[in-house]
C-alpha atoms as a PDB file:
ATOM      1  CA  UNK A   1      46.130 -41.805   9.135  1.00  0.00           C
ATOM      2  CA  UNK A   2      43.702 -42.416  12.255  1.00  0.00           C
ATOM      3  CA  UNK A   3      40.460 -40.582  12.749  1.00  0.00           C
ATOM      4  CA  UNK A   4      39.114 -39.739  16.048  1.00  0.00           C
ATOM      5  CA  UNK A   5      35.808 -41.891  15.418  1.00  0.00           C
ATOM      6  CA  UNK A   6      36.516 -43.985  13.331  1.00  0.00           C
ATOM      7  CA  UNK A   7      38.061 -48.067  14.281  1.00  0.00           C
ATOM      8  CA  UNK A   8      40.542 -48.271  11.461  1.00  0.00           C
ATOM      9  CA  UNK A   9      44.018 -47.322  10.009  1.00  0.00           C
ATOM     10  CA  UNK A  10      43.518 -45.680   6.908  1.00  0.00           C
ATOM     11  CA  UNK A  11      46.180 -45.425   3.868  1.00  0.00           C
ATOM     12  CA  UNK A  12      46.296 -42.898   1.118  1.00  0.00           C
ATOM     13  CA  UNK A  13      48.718 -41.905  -1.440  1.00  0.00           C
ATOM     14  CA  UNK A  14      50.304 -38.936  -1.389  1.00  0.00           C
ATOM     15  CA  UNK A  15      47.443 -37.073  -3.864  1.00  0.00           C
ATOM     16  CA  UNK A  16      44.907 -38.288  -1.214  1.00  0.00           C
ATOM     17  CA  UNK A  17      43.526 -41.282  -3.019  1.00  0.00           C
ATOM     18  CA  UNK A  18      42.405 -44.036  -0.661  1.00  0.00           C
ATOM     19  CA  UNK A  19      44.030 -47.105  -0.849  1.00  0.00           C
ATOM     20  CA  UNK A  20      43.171 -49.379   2.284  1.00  0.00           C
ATOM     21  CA  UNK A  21      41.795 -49.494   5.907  1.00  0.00           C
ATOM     22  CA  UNK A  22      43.210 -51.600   8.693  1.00  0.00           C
ATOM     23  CA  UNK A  23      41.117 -51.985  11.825  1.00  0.00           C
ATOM     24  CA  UNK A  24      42.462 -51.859  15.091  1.00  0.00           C
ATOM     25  CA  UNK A  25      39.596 -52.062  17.426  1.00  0.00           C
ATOM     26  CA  UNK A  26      36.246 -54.888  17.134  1.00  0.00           C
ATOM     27  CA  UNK A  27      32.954 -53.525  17.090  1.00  0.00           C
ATOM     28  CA  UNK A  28      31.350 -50.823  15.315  1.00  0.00           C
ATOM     29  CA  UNK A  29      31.030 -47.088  16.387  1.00  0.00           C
ATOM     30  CA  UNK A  30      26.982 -45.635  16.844  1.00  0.00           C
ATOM     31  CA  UNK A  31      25.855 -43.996  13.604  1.00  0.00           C
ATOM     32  CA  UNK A  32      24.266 -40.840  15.694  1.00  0.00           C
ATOM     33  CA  UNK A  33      26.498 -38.026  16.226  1.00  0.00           C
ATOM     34  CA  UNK A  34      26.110 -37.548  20.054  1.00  0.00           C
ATOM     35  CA  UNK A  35      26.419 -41.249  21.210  1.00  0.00           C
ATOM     36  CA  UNK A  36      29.456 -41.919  18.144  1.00  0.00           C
ATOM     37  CA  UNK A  37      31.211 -39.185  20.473  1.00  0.00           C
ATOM     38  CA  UNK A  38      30.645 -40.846  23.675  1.00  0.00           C
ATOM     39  CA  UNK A  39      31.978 -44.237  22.285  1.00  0.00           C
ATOM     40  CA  UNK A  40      34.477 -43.201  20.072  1.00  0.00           C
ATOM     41  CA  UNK A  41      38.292 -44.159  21.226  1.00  0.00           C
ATOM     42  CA  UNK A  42      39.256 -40.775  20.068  1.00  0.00           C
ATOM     43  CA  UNK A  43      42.481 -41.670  18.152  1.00  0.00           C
ATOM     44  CA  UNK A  44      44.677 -38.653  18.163  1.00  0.00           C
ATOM     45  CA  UNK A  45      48.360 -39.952  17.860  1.00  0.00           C
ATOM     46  CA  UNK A  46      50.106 -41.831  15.327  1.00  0.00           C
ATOM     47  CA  UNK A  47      53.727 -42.177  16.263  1.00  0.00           C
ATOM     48  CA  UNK A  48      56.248 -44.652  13.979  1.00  0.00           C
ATOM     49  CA  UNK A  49      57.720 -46.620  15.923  1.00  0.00           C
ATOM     50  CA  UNK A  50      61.271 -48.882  15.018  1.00  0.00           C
ATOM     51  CA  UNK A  51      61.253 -51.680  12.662  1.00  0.00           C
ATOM     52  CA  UNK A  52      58.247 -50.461  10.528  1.00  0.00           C
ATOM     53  CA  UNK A  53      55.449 -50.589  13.175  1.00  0.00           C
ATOM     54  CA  UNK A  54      53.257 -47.519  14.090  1.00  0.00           C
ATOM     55  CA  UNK A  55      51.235 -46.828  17.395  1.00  0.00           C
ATOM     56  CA  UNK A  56      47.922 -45.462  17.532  1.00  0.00           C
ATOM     57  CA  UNK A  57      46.851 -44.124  20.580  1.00  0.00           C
ATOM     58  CA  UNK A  58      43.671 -42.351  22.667  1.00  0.00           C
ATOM     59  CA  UNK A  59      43.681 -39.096  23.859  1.00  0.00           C
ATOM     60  CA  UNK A  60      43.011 -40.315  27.295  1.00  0.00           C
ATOM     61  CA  UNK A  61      40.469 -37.331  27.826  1.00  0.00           C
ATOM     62  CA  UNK A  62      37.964 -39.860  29.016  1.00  0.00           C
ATOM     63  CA  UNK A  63      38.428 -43.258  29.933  1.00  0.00           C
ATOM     64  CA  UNK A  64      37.088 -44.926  27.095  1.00  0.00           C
ATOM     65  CA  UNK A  65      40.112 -43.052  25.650  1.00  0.00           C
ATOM     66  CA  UNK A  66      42.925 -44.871  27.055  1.00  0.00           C
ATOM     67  CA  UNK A  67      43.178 -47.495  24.582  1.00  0.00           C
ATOM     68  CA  UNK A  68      45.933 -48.047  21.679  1.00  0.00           C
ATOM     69  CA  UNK A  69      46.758 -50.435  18.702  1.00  0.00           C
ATOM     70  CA  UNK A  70      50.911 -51.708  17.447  1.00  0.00           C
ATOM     71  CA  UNK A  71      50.617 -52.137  13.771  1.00  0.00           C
ATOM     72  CA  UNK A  72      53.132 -53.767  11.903  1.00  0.00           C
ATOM     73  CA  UNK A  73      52.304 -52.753   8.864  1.00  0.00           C
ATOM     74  CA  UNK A  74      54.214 -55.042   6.474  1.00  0.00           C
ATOM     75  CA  UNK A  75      52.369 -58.355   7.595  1.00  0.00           C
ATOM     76  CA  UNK A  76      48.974 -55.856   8.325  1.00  0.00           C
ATOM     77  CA  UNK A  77      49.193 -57.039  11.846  1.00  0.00           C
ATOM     78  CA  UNK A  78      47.330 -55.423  14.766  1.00  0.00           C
ATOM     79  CA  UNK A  79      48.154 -55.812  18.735  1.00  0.00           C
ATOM     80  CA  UNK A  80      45.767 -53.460  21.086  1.00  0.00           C
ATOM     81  CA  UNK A  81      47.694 -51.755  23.830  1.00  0.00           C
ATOM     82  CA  UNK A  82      46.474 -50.934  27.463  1.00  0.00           C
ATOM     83  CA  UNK A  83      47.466 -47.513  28.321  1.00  0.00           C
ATOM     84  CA  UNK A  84      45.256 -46.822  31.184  1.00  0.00           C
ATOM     85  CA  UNK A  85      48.258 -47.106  34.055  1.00  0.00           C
ATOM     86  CA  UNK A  86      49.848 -44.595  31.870  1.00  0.00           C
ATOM     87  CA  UNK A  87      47.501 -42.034  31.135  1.00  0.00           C
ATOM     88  CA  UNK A  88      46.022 -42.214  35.336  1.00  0.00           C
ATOM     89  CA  UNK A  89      49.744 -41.401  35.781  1.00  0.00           C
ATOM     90  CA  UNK A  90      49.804 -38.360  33.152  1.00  0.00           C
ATOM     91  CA  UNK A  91      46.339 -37.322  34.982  1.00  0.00           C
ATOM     92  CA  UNK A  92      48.112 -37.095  38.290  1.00  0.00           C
ATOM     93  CA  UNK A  93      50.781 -34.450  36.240  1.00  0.00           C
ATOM     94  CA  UNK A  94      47.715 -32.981  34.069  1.00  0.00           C
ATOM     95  CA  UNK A  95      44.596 -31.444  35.256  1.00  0.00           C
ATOM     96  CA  UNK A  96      42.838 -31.897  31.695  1.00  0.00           C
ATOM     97  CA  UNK A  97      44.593 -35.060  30.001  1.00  0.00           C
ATOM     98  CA  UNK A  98      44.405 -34.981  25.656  1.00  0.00           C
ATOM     99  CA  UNK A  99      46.614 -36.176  24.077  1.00  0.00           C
ATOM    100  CA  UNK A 100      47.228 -35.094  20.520  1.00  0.00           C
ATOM    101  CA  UNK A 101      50.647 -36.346  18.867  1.00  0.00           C
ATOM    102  CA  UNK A 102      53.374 -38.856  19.752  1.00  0.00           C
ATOM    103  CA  UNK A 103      56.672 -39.006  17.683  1.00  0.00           C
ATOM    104  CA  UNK A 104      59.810 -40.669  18.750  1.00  0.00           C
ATOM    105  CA  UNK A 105      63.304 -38.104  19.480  1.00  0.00           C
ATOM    106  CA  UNK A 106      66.004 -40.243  20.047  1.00  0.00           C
ATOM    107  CA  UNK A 107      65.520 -42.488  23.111  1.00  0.00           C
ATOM    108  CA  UNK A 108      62.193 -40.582  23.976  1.00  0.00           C
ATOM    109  CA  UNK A 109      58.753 -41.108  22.537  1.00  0.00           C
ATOM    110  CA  UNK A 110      57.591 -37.277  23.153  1.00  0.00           C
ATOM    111  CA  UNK A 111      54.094 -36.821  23.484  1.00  0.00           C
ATOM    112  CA  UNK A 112      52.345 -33.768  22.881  1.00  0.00           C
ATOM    113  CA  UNK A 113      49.097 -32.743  25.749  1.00  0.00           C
ATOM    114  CA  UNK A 114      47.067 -30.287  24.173  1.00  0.00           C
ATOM    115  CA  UNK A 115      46.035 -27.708  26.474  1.00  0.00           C
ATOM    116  CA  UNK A 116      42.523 -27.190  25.428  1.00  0.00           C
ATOM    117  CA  UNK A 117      41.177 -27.485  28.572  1.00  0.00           C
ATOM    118  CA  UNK A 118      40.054 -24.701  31.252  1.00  0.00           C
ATOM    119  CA  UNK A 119      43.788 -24.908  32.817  1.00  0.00           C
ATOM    120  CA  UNK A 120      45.110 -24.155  28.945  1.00  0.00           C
ATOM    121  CA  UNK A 121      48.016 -26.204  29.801  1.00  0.00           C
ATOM    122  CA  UNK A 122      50.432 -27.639  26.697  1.00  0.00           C
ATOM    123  CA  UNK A 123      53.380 -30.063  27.741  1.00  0.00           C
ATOM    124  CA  UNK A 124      55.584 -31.754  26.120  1.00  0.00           C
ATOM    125  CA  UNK A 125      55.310 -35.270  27.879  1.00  0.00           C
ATOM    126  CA  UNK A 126      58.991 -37.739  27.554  1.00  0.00           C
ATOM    127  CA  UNK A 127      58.698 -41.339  28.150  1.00  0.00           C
ATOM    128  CA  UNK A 128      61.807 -44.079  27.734  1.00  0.00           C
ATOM    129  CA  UNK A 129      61.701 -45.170  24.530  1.00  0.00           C
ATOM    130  CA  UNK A 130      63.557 -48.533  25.160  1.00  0.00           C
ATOM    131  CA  UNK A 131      60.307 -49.337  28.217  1.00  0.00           C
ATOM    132  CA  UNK A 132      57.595 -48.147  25.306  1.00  0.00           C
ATOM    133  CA  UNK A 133      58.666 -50.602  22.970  1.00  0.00           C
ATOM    134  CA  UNK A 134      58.337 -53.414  25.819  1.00  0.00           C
ATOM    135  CA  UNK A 135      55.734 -52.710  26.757  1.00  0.00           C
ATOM    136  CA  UNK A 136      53.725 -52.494  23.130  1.00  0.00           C
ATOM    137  CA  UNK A 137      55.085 -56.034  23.109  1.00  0.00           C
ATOM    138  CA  UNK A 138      53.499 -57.073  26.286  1.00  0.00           C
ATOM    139  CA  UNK A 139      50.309 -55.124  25.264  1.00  0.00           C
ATOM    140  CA  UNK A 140      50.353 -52.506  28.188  1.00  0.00           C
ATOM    141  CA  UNK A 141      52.064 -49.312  29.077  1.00  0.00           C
ATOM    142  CA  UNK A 142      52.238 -48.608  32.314  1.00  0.00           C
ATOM    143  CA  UNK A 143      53.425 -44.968  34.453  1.00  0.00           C
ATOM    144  CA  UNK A 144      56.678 -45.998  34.994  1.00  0.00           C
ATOM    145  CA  UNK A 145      57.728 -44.906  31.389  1.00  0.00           C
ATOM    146  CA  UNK A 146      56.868 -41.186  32.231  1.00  0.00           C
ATOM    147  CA  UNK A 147      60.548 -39.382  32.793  1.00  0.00           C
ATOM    148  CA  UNK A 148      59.048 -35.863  32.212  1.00  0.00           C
ATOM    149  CA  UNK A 149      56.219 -33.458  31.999  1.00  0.00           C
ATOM    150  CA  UNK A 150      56.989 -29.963  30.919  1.00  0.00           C
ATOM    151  CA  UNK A 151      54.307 -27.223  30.462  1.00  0.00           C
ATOM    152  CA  UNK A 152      55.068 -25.024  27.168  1.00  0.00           C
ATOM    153  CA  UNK A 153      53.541 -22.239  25.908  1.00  0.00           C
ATOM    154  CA  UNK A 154      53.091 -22.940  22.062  1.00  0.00           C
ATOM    155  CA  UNK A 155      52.476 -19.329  20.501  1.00  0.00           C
ATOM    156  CA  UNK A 156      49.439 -17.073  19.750  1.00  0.00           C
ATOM    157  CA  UNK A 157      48.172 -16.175  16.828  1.00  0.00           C
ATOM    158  CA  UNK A 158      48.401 -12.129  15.164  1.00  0.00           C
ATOM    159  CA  UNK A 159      44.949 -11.948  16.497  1.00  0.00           C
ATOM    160  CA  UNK A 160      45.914 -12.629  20.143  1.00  0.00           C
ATOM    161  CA  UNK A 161      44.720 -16.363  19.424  1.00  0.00           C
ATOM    162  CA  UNK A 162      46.303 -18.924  21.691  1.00  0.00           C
ATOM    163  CA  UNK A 163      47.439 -22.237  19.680  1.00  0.00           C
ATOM    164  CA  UNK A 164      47.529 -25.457  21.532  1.00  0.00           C
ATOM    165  CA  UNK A 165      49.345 -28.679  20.008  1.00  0.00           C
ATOM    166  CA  UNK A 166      47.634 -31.144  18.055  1.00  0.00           C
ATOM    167  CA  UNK A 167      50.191 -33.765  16.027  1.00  0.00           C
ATOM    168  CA  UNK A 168      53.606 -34.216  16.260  1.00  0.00           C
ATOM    169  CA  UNK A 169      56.056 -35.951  13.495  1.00  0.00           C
ATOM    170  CA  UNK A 170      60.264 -36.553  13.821  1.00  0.00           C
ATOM    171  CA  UNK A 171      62.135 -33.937  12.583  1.00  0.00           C
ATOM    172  CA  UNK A 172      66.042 -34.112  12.890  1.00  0.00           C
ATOM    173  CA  UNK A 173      66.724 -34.664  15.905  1.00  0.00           C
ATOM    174  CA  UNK A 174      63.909 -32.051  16.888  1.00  0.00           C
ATOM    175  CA  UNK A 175      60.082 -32.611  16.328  1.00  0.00           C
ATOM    176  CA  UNK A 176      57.568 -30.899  13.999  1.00  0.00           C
ATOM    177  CA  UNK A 177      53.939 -30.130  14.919  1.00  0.00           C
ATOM    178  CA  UNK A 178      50.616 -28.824  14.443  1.00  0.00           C
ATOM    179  CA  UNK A 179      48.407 -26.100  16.881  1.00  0.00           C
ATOM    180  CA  UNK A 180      45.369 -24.883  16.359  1.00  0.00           C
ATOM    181  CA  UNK A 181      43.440 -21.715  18.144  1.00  0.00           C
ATOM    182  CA  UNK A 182      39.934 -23.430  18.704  1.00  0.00           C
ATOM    183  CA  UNK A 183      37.708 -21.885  21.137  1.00  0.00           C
ATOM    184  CA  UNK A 184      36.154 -25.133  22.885  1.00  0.00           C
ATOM    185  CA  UNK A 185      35.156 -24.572  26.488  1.00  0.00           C
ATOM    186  CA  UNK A 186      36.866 -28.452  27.334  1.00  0.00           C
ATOM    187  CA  UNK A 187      39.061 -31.599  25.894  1.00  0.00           C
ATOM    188  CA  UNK A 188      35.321 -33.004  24.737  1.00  0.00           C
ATOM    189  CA  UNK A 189      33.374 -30.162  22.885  1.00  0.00           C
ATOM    190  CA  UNK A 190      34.475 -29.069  19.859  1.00  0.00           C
ATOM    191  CA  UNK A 191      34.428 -25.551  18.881  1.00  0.00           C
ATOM    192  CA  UNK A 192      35.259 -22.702  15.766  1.00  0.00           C
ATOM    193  CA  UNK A 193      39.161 -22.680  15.049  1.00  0.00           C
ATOM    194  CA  UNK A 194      40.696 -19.262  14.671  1.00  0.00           C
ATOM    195  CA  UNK A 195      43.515 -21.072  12.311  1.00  0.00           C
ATOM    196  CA  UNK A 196      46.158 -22.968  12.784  1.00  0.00           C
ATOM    197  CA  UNK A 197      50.304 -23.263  12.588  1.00  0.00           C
ATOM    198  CA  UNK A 198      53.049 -25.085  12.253  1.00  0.00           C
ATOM    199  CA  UNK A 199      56.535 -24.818  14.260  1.00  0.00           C
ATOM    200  CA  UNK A 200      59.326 -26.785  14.962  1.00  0.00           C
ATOM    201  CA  UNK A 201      60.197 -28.190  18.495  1.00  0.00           C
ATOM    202  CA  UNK A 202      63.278 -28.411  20.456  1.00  0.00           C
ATOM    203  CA  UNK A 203      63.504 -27.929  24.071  1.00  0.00           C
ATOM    204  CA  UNK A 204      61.468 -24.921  23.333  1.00  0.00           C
ATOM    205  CA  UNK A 205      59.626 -23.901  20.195  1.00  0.00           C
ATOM    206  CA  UNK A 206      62.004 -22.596  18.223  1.00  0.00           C
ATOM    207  CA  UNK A 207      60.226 -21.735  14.727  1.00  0.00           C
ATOM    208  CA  UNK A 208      56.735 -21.247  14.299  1.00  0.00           C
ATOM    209  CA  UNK A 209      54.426 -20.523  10.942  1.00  0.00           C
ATOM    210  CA  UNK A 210      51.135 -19.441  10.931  1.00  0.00           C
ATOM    211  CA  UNK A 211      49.177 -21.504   7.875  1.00  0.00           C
ATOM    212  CA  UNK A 212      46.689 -19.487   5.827  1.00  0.00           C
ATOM    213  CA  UNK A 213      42.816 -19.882   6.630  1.00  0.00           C
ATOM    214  CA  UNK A 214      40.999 -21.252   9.655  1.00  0.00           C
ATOM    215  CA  UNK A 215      41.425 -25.248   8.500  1.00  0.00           C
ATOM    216  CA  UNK A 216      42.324 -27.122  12.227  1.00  0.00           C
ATOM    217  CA  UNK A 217      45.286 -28.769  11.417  1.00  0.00           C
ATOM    218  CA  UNK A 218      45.507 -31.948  13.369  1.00  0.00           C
ATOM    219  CA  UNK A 219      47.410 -34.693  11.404  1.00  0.00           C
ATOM    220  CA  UNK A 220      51.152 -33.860  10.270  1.00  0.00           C
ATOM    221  CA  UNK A 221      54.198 -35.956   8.323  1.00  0.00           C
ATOM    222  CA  UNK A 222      57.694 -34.585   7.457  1.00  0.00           C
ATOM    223  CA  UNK A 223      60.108 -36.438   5.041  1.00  0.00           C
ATOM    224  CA  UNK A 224      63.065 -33.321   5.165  1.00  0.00           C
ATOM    225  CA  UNK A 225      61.389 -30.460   4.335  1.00  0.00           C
ATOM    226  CA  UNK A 226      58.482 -31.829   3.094  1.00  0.00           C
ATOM    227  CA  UNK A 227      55.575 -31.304   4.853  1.00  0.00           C
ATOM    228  CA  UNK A 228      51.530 -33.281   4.876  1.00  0.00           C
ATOM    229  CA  UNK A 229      49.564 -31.694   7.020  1.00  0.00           C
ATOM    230  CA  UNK A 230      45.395 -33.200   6.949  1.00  0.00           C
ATOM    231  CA  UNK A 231      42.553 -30.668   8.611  1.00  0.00           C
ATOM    232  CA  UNK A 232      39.705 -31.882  10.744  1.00  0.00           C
ATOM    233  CA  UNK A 233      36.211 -30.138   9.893  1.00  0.00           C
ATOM    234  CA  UNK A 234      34.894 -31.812  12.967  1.00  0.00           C
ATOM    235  CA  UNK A 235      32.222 -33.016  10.905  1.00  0.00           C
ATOM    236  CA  UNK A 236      32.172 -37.106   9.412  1.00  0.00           C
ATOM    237  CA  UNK A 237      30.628 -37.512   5.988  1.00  0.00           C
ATOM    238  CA  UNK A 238      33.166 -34.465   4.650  1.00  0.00           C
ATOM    239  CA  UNK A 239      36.360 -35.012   3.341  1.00  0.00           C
ATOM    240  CA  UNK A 240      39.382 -33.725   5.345  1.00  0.00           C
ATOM    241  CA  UNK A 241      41.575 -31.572   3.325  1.00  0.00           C
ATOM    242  CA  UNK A 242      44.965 -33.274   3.139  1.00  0.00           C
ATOM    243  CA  UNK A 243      47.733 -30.622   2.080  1.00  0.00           C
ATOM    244  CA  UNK A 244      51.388 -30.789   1.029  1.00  0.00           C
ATOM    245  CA  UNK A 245      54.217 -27.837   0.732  1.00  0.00           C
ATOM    246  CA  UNK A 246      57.691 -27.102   1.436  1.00  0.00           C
ATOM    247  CA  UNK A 247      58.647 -25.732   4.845  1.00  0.00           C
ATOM    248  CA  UNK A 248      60.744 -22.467   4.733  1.00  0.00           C
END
C-alpha cells in the first residue's frame, strides 16, 4: 500500500499485520497537519506493472503532485518517475486533475480521474502500455502516452449521493474499483463521506455494490473474486481499516 502523506511503500499481510516499509521519495514530510498537506506527494495510485514491479504515482492535483516511484520489489529497488509532461497534458483534457487508481487492461494502463472537483468530472484515462513501461525505464512519462480521455458517470448512491472513483485493480480483462460520495468543495480539502462502493469496469460500469457504512474506500486488490479493500479516515495517527470479502 501507499499513503497519501506518507514517503514509503508499505507491506502487510493479508490480516493487516505490518511487515515492512520501502521509501520511495528522500526527505521527510512536516509533522503539522496543514503544512504535511501542502508537501505531501499525495500518492493515490498503485498500479502492478509486468515482471513484478509496481508504480506509485501522484494525483497530480497540485504540482508537487506529479511525481512517481518503479519498484521492483524482489531486489527492494526504487526508480522515481517524472510525470509532470503527462499530467500538464491530462490538465489540458481535465479541468480539476486527481488522480486516484491506475491498473493495467491489456495493452492500456487505465487510469482512473476522480471527479471531486467543482466540474464533478470522472474519466477513465488510457495510455499505451508498451510507451509506459519505457518510459518508467527512462524515469519520465511524458503526454504522448495519453490515447484517451473519457468522462463516466460512476453511480449515485440510494440517497441521491454521487460516487466518484478512487482505486482501481485488474480484473479479467475488465477493471475493479472503489468510489466514494465525499462532499469536499475541491481535489485538496477533504470532507464527510456519505459511503462508498464497489463496481466493476468495462467500457462502462457494468456492476456496481454499495458497501455498508460511511468508511471512504480508497485502496482496492482483487485475486478472482477476492476482494481487499483499505478505508482512509483522513486522519494520520489512526489505523485504516483494511477489509476482505467475496464479491457476489
Amino acid at each position: 500500500m501507499v499513503a497519501d502523506d506518507e514517503h514509503h511503500l508499505y507491506s502487510f499481510t493479508e490480516r493487516g499485520a505490518p511487515v515492512g516499509a520501502l521509501r520511495l521519495f528522500g526527505g521527510d514530510l512536516p509533522e503539522e497537519p496543514a503544512a504535511r498537506k501542502a508537501a505531501k506527494p499525495d500518492l493515490e495510485c498503485l498500479a502492478a506493472l509486468p515482471g513484478g514491479r509496481l508504480l506509485a504515482l501522484g494525483s497530480g492535483s497540485r504540482p508537487q503532485r506529479t511525481r512517481g516511484a518503479l519498484v521492483d520489489v524482489a531486489a527492494e529497488r526504487v526508480q522515481p518517475v517524472d510525470c509532470a509532461e503527462l499530467y500538464a497534458a491530462l490538465g489540458r483534457e481535465l479541468a480539476e486533475l486527481n488522480l486516484e487508481g491506475a491498473a493495467v487492461r491489456g495493452e492500456q494502463l487505465v487510469l482512473l480521474q476522480r471527479g471531486n472537483g467543482p466540474s464533478g468530472v470522472n474519466a477513465v484515462i488510457e495510455l499505451a502500455l508498451a510507451g509506459v513501461l519505457d518510459g518508467v525505464a527512462a524515469g519520465r512519462l511524458g503526454g504522448d502516452l495519453l490515447r484517451a480521455v473519457r468522462p463516466l458517470e460512476v453511480g449515485v448512491l440510494p440517497g441521491g449521493q454521487r460516487l466518484d472513483f478512487t482505486d482501481a485493480s485488474p480484473h479479467g480483462d475488465k477493471i475493479l474499483f472503489t468510489a466514494a460520495a465525499e462532499s469536499s468543495p475541491d481535489t485538496y480539502l477533504d470532507g464527510p463521506c456519505a459511503g462508498s462502493a464497489i463496481g466493476i469496469l468495462g467500457q462502462r460500469v457494468e456492476a456496481l455494490w454499495q458497501v455498508a457504512g460511511a468508511a471512504k474506500l480508497e485502496g482496492v486488490h482483487a485475486a478472482g473474486r477476492r476482494v481487499w479493500v483499505v478505508a482512509d479516515g483522513d486522519v494520520r495517527g489512526q489505523p485504516a481499516p483494511l477489509y476482505a470479502g467475496e464479491l457476489p
